[in-house]
N, C-alpha and C. Protein backbone atom coordinates (compact mmCIF):
# COMPACT_ATOMS: atom_id res chain seq x y z
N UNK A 1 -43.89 27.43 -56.50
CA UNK A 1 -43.32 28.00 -57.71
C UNK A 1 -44.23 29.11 -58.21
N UNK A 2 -43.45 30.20 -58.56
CA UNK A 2 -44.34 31.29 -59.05
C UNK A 2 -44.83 31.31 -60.62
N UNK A 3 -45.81 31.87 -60.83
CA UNK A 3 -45.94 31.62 -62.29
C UNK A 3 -45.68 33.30 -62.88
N UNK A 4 -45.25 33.00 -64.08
CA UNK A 4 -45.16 34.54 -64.67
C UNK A 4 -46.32 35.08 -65.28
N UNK A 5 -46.49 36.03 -65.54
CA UNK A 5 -47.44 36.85 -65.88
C UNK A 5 -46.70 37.97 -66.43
N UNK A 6 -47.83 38.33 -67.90
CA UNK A 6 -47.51 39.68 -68.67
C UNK A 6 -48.77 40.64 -68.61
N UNK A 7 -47.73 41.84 -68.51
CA UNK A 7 -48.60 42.57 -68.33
C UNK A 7 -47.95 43.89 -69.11
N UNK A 8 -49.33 44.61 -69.78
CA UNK A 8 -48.72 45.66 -70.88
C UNK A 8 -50.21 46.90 -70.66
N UNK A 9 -49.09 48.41 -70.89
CA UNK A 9 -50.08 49.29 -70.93
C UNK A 9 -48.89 50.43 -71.39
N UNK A 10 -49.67 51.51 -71.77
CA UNK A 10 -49.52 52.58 -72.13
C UNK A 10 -49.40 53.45 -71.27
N UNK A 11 -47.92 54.42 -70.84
CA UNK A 11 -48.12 55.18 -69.52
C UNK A 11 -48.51 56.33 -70.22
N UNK A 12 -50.14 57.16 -69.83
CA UNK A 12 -50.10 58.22 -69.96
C UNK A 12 -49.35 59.56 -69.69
N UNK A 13 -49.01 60.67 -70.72
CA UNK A 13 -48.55 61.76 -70.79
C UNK A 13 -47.95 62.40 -69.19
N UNK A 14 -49.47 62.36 -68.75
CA UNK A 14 -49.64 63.24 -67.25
C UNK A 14 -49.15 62.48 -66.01
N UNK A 15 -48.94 60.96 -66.42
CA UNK A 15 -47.82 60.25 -65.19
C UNK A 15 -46.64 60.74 -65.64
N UNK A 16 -46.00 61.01 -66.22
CA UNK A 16 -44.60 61.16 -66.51
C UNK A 16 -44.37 62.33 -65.69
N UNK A 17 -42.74 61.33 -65.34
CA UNK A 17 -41.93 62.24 -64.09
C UNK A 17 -42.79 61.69 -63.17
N UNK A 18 -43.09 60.75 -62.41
CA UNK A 18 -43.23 59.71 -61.54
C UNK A 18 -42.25 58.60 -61.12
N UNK A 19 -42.39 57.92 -60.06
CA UNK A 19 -41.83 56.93 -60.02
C UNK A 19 -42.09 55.77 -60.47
N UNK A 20 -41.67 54.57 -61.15
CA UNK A 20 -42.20 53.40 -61.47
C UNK A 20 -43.27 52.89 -61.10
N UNK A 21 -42.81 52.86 -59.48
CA UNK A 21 -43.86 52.10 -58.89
C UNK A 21 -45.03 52.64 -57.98
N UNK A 22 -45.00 54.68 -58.52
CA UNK A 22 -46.00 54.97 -58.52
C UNK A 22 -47.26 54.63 -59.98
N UNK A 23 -46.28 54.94 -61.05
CA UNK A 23 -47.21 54.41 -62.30
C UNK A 23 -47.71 53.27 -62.38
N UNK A 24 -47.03 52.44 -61.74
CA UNK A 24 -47.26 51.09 -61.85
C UNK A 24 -48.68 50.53 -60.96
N UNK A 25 -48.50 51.18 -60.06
CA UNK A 25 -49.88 51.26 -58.72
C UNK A 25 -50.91 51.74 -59.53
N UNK A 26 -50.92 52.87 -60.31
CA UNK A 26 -52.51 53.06 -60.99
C UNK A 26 -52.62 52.47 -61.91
N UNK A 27 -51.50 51.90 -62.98
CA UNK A 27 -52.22 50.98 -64.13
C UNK A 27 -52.42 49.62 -63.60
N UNK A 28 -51.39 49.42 -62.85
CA UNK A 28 -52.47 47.51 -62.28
C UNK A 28 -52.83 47.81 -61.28
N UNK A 29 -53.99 48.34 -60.33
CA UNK A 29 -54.22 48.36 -59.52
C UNK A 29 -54.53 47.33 -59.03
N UNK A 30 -54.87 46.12 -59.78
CA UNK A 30 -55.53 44.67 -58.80
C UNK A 30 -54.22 44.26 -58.09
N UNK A 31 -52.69 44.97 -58.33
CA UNK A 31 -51.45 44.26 -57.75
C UNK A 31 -51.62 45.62 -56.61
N UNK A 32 -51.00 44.95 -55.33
CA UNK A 32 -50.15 45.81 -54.27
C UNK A 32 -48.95 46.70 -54.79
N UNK A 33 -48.70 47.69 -54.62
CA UNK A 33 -47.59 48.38 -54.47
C UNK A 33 -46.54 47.78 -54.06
N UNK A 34 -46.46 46.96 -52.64
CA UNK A 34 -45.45 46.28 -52.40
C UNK A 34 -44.98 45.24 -53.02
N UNK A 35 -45.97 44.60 -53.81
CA UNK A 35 -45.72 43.37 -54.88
C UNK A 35 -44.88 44.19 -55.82
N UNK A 36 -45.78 45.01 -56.31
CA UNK A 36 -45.17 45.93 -57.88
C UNK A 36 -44.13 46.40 -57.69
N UNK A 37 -43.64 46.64 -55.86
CA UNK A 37 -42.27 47.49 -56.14
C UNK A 37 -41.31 46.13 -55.96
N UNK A 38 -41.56 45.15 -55.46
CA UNK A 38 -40.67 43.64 -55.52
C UNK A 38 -40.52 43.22 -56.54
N UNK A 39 -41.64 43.20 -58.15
CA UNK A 39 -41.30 42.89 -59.06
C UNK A 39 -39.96 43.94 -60.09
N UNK A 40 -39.82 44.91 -59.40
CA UNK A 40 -39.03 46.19 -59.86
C UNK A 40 -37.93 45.42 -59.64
N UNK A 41 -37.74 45.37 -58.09
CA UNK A 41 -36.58 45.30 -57.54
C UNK A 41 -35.88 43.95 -58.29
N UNK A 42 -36.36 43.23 -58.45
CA UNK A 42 -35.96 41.75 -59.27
C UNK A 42 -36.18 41.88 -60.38
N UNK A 43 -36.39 42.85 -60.98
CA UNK A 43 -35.90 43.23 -62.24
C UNK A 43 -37.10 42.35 -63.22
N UNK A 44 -38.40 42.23 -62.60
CA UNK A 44 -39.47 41.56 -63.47
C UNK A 44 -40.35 42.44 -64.14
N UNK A 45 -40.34 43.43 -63.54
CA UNK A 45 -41.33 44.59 -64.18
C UNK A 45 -40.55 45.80 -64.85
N UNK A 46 -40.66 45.95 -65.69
CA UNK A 46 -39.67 46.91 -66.97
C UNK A 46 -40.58 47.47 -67.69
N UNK A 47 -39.77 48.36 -68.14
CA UNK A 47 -40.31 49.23 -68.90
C UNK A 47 -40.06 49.44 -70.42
């Protein structure tokens, strides 16, 4: 069973006009990309 986790940040100015789960790769970097773009896809990571 997975556990949830929150997670919150501020997207700076100069990411904008990126992709999600490029922004998403530099503010949590301790997560994979491939995690961060699976939590997208299942609709766990929002904006």
């Amino acid at each position: 069973m997975s556990e949830n986790i929150e997670l919150r940040a501020e997207v700076p100015s100069e990411l904008g006009g990126q992709r999600l789960d490029q922004v998403a790769a530099q503010l949590f970097a301790e997560h994979s990309r491939s995690r961060l773009s699976a939590w997208i896809k299942d609709g766990r990571l929002t904006v």
